[in-house]
PDB file of N, CA and C in Angstrom:
ATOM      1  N   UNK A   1       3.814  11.884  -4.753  1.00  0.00           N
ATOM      2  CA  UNK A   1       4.980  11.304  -5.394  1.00  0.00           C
ATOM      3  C   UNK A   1       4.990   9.794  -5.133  1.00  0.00           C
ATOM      4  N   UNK A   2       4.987   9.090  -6.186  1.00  0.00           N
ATOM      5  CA  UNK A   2       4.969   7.549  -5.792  1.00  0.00           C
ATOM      6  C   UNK A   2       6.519   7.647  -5.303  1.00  0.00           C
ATOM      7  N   UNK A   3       6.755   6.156  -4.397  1.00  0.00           N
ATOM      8  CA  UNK A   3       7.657   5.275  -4.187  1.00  0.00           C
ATOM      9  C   UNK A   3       7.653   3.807  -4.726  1.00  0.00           C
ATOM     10  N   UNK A   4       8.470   3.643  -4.957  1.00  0.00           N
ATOM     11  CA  UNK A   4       8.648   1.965  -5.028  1.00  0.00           C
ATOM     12  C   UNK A   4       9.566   1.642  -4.255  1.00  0.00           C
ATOM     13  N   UNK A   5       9.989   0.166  -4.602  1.00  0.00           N
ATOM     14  CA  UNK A   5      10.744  -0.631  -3.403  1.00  0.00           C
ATOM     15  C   UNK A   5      11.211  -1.353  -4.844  1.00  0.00           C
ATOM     16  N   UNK A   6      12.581  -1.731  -4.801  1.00  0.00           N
ATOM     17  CA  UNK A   6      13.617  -2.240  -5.463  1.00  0.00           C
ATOM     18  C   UNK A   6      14.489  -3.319  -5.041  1.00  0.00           C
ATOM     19  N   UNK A   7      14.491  -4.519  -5.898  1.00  0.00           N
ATOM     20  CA  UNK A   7      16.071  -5.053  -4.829  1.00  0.00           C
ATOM     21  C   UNK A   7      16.778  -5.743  -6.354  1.00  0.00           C
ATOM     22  N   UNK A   8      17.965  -4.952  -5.924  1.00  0.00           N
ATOM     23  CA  UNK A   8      19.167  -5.767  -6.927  1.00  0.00           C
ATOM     24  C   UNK A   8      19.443  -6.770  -6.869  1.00  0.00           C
ATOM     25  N   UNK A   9      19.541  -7.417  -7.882  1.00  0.00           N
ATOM     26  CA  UNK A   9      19.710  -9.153  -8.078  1.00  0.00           C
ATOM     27  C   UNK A   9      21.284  -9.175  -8.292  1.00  0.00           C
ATOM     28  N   UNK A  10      21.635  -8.416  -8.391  1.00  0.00           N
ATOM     29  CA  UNK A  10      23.162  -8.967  -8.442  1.00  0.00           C
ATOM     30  C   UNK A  10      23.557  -8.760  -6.942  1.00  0.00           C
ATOM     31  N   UNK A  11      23.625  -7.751  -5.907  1.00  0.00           N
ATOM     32  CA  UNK A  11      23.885  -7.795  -4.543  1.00  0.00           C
ATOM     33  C   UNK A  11      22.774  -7.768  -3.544  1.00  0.00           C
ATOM     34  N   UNK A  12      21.936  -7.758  -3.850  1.00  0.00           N
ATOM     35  CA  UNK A  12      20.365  -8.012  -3.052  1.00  0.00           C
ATOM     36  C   UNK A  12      20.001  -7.009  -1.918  1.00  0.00           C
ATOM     37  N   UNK A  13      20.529  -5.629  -2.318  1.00  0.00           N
ATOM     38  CA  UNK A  13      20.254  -4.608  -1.396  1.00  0.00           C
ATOM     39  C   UNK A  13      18.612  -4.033  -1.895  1.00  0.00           C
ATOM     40  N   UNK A  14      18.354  -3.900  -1.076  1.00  0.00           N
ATOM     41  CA  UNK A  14      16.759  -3.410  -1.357  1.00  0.00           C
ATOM     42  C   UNK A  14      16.771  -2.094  -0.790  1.00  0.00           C
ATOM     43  N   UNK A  15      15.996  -1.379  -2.110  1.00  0.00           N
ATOM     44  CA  UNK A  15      16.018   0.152  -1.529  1.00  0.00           C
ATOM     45  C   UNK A  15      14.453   0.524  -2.004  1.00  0.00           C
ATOM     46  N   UNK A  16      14.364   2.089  -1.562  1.00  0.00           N
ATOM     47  CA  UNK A  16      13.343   2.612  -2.130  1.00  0.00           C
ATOM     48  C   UNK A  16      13.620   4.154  -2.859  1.00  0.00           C
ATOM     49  N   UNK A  17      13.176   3.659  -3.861  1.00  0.00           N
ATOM     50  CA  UNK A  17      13.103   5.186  -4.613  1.00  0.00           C
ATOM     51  C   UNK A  17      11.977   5.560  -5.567  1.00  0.00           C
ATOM     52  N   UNK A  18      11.644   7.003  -5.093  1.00  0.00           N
ATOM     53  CA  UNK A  18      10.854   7.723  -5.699  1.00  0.00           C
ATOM     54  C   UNK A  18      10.909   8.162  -7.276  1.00  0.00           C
ATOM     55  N   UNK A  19      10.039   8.123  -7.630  1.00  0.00           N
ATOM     56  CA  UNK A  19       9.716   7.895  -9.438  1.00  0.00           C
ATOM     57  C   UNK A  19       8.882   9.241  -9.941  1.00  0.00           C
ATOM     58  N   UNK A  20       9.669   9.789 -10.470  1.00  0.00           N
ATOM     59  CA  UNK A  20       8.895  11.332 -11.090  1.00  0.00           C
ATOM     60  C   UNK A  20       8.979  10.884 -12.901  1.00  0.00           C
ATOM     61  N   UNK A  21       7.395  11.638 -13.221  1.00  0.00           N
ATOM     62  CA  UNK A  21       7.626  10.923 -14.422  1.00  0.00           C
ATOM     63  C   UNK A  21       7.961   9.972 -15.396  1.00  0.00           C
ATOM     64  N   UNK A  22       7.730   8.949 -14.287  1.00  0.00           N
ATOM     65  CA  UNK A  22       7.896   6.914 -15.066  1.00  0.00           C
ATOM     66  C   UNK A  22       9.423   7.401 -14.961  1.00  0.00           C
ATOM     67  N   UNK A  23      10.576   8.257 -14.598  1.00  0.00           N
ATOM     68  CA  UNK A  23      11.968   7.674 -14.596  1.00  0.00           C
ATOM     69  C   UNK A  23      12.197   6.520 -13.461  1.00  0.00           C
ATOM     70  N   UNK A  24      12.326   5.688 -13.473  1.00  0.00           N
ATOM     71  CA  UNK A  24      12.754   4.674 -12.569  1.00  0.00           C
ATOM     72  C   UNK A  24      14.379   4.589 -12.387  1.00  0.00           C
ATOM     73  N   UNK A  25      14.876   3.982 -11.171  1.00  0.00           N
ATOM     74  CA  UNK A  25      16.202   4.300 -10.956  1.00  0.00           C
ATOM     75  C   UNK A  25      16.515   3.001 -12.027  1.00  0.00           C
ATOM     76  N   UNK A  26      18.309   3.522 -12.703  1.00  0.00           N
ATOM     77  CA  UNK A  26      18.387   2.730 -13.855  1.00  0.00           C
ATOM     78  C   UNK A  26      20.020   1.728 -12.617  1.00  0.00           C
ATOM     79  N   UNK A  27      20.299   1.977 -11.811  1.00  0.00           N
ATOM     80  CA  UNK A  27      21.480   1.406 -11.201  1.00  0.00           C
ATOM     81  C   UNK A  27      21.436   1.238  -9.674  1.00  0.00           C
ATOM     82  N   UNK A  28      21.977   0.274  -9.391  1.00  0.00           N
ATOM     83  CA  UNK A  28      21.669   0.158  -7.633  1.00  0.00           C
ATOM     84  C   UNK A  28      22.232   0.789  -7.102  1.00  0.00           C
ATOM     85  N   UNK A  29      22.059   1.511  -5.886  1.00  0.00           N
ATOM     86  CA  UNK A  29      22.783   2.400  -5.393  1.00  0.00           C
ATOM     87  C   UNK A  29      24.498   1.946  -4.749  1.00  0.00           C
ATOM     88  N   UNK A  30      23.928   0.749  -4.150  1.00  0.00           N
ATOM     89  CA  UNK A  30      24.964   0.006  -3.241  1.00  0.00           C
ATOM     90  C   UNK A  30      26.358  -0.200  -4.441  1.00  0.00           C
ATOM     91  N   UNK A  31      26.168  -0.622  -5.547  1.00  0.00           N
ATOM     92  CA  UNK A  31      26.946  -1.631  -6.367  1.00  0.00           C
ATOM     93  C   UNK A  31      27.132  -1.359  -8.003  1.00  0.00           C
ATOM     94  N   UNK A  32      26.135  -0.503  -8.004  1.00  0.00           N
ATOM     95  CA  UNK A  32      26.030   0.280  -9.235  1.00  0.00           C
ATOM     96  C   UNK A  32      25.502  -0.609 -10.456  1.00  0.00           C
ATOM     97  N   UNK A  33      25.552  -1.595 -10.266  1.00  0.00           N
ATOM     98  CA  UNK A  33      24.825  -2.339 -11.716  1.00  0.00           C
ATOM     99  C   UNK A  33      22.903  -2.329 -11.882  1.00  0.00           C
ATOM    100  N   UNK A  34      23.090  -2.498 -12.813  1.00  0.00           N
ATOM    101  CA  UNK A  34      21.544  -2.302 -13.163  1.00  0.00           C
ATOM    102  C   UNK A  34      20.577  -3.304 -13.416  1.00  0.00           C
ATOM    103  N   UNK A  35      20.945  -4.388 -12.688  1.00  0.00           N
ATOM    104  CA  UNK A  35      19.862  -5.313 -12.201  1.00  0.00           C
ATOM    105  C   UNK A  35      18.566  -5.148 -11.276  1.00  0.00           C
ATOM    106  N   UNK A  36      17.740  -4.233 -11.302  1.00  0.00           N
ATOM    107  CA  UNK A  36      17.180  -4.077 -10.272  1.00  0.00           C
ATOM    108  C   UNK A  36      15.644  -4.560 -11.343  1.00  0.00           C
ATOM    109  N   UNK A  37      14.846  -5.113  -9.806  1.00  0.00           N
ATOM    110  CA  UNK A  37      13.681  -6.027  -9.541  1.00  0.00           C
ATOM    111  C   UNK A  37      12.802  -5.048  -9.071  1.00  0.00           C
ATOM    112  N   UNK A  38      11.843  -4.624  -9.266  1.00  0.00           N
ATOM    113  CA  UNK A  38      10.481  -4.065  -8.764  1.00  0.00           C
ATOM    114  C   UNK A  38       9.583  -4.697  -7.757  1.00  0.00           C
ATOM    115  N   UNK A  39       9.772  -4.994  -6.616  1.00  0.00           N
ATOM    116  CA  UNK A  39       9.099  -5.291  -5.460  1.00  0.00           C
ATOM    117  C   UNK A  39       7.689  -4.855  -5.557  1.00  0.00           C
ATOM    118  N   UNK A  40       7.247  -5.821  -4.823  1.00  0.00           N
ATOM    119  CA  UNK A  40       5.354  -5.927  -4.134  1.00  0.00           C
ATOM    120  C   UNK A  40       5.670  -5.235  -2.776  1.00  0.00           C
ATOM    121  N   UNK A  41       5.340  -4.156  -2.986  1.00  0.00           N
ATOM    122  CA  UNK A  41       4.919  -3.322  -1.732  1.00  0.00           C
ATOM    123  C   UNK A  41       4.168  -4.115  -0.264  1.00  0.00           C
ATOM    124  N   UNK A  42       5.016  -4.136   0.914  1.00  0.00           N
ATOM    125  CA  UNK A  42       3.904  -4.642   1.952  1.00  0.00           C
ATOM    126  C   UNK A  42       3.173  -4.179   1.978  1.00  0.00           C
ATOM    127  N   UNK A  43       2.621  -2.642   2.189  1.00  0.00           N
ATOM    128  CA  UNK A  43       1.167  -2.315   2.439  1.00  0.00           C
ATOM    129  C   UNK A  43       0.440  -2.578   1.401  1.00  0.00           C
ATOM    130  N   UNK A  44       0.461  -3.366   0.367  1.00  0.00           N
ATOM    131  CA  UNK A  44       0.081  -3.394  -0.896  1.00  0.00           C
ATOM    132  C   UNK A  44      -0.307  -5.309  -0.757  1.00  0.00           C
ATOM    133  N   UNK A  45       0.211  -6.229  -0.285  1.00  0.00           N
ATOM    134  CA  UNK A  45      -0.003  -7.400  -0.028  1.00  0.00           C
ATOM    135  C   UNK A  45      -1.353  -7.522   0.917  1.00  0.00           C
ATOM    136  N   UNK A  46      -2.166  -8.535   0.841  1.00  0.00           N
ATOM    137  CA  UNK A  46      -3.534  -8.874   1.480  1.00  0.00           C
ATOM    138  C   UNK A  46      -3.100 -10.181   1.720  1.00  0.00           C
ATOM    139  N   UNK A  47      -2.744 -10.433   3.145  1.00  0.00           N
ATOM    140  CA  UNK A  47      -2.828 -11.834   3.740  1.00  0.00           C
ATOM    141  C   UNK A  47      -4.591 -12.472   3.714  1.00  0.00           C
ATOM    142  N   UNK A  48      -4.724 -13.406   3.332  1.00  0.00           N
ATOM    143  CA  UNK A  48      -5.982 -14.251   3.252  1.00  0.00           C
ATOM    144  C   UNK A  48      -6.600 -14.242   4.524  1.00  0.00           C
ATOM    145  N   UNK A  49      -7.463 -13.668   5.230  1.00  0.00           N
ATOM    146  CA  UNK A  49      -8.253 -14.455   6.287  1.00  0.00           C
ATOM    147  C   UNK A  49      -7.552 -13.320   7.685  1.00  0.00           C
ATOM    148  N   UNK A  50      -7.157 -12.083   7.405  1.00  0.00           N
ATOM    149  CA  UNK A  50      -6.759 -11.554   8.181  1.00  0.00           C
ATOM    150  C   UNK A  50      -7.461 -10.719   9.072  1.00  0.00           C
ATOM    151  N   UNK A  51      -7.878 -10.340  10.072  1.00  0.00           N
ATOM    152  CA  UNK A  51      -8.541  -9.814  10.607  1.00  0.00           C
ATOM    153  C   UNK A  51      -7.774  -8.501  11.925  1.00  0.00           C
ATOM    154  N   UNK A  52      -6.883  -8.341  11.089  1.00  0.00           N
ATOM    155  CA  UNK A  52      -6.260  -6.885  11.815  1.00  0.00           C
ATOM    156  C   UNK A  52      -7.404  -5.416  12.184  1.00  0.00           C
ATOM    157  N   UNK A  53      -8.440  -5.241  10.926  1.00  0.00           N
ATOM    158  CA  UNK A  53      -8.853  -3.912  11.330  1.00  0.00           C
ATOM    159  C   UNK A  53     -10.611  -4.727  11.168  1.00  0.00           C
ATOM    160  N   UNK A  54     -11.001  -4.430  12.809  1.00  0.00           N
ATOM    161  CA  UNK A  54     -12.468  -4.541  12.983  1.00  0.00           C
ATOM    162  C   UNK A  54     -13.362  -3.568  11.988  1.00  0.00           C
ATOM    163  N   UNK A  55     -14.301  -4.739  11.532  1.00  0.00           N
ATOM    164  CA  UNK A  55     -15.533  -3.616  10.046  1.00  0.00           C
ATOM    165  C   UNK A  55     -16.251  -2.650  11.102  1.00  0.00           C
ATOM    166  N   UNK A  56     -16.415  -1.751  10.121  1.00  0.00           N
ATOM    167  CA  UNK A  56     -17.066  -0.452  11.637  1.00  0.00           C
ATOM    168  C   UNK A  56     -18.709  -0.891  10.814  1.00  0.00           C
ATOM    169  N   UNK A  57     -19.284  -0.674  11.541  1.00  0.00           N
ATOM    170  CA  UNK A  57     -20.858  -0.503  11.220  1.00  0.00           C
ATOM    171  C   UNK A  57     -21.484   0.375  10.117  1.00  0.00           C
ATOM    172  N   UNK A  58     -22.207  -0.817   9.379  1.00  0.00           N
ATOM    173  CA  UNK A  58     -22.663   0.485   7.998  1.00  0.00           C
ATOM    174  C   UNK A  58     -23.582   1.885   8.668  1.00  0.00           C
ATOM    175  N   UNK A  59     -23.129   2.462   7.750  1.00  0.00           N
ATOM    176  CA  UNK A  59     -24.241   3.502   7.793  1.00  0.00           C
ATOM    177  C   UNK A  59     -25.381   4.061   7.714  1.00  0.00           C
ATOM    178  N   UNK A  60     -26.159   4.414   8.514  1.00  0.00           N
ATOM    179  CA  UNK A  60     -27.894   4.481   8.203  1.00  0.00           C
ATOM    180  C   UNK A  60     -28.192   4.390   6.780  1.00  0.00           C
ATOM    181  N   UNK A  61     -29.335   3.714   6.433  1.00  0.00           N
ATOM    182  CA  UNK A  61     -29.472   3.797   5.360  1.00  0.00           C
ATOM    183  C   UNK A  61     -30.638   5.201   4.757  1.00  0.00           C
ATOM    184  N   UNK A  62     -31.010   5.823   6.201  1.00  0.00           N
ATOM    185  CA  UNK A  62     -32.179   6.839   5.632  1.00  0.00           C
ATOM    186  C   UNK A  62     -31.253   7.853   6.470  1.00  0.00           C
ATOM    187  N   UNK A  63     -30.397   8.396   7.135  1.00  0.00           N
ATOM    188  CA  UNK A  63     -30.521   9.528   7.362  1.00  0.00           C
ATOM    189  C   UNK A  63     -28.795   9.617   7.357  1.00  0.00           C
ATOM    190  N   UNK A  64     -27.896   8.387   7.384  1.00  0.00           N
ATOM    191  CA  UNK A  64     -26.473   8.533   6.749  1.00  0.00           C
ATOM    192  C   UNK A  64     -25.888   8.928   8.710  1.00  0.00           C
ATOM    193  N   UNK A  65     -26.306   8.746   9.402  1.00  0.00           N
ATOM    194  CA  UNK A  65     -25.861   8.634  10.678  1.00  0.00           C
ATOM    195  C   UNK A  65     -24.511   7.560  10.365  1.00  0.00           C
ATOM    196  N   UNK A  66     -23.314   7.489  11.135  1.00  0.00           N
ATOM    197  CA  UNK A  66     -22.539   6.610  11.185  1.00  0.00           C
ATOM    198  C   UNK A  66     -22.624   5.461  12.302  1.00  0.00           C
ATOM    199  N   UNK A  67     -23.335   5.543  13.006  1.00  0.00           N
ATOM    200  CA  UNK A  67     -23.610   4.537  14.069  1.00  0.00           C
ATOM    201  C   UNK A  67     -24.560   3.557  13.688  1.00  0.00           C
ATOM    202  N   UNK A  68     -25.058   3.771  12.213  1.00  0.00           N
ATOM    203  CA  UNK A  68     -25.969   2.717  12.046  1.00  0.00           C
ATOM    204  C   UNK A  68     -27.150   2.747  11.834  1.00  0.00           C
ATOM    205  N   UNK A  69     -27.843   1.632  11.458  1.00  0.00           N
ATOM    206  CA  UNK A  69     -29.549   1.872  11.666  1.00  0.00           C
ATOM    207  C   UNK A  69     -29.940   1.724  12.783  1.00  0.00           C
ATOM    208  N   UNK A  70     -30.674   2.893  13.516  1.00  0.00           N
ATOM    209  CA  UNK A  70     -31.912   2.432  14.699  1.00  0.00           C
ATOM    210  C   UNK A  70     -30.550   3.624  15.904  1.00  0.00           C
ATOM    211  N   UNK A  71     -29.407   3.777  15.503  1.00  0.00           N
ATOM    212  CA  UNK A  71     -28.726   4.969  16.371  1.00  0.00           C
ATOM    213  C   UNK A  71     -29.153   6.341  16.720  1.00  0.00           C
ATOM    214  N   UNK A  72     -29.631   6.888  15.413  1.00  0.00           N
ATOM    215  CA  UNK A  72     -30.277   7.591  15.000  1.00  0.00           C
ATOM    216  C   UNK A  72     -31.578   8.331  15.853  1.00  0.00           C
ATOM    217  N   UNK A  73     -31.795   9.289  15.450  1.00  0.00           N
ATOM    218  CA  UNK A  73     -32.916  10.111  16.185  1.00  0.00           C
ATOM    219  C   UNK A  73     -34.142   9.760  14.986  1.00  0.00           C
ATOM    220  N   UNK A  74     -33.846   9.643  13.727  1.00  0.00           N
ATOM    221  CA  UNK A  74     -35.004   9.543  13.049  1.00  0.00           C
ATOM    222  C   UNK A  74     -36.179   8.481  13.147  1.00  0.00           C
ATOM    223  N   UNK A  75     -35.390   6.859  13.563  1.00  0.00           N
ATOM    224  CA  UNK A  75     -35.972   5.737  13.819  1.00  0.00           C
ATOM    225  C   UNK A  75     -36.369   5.860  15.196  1.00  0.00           C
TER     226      UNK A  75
END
């Protein structure tokens, strides 16, 4: 089930609601008018130059070991 993230421009409450079948919520919950904005998801944003999750090591290329080339029993 997707989610989105919402924020009303007339009272600037930001919510999230779930979307079945492209219905999107048509009124804010807080205030009831139907100004609402479709938000950029944080987990969905890529800070430039970030280095939160260390690259793990490719994978053998002849026998698909995950530790790599030369980890392996074959080499």
């Amino acid at each position: 089930m997707p989610i989105f993230e919402y924020r009303c421009d007339h009272c600037g409450h930001r919510f999230e609601a779930i979307v079945l079948n492209g219905r999107q919520p048509d009124q804010c919950p807080q205030c009831d008018q139907p100004d609402l904005r479709k938000q950029v998801s944080t987990f969905a944003a890529h800070v430039s130059g970030s280095t939160s999750f260390p690259s793990a090591p490719a994978a053998c290329g002849s026998c698909g070991d995950p530790r790599g080339p030369g980890s392996c029993r074959m080499h």
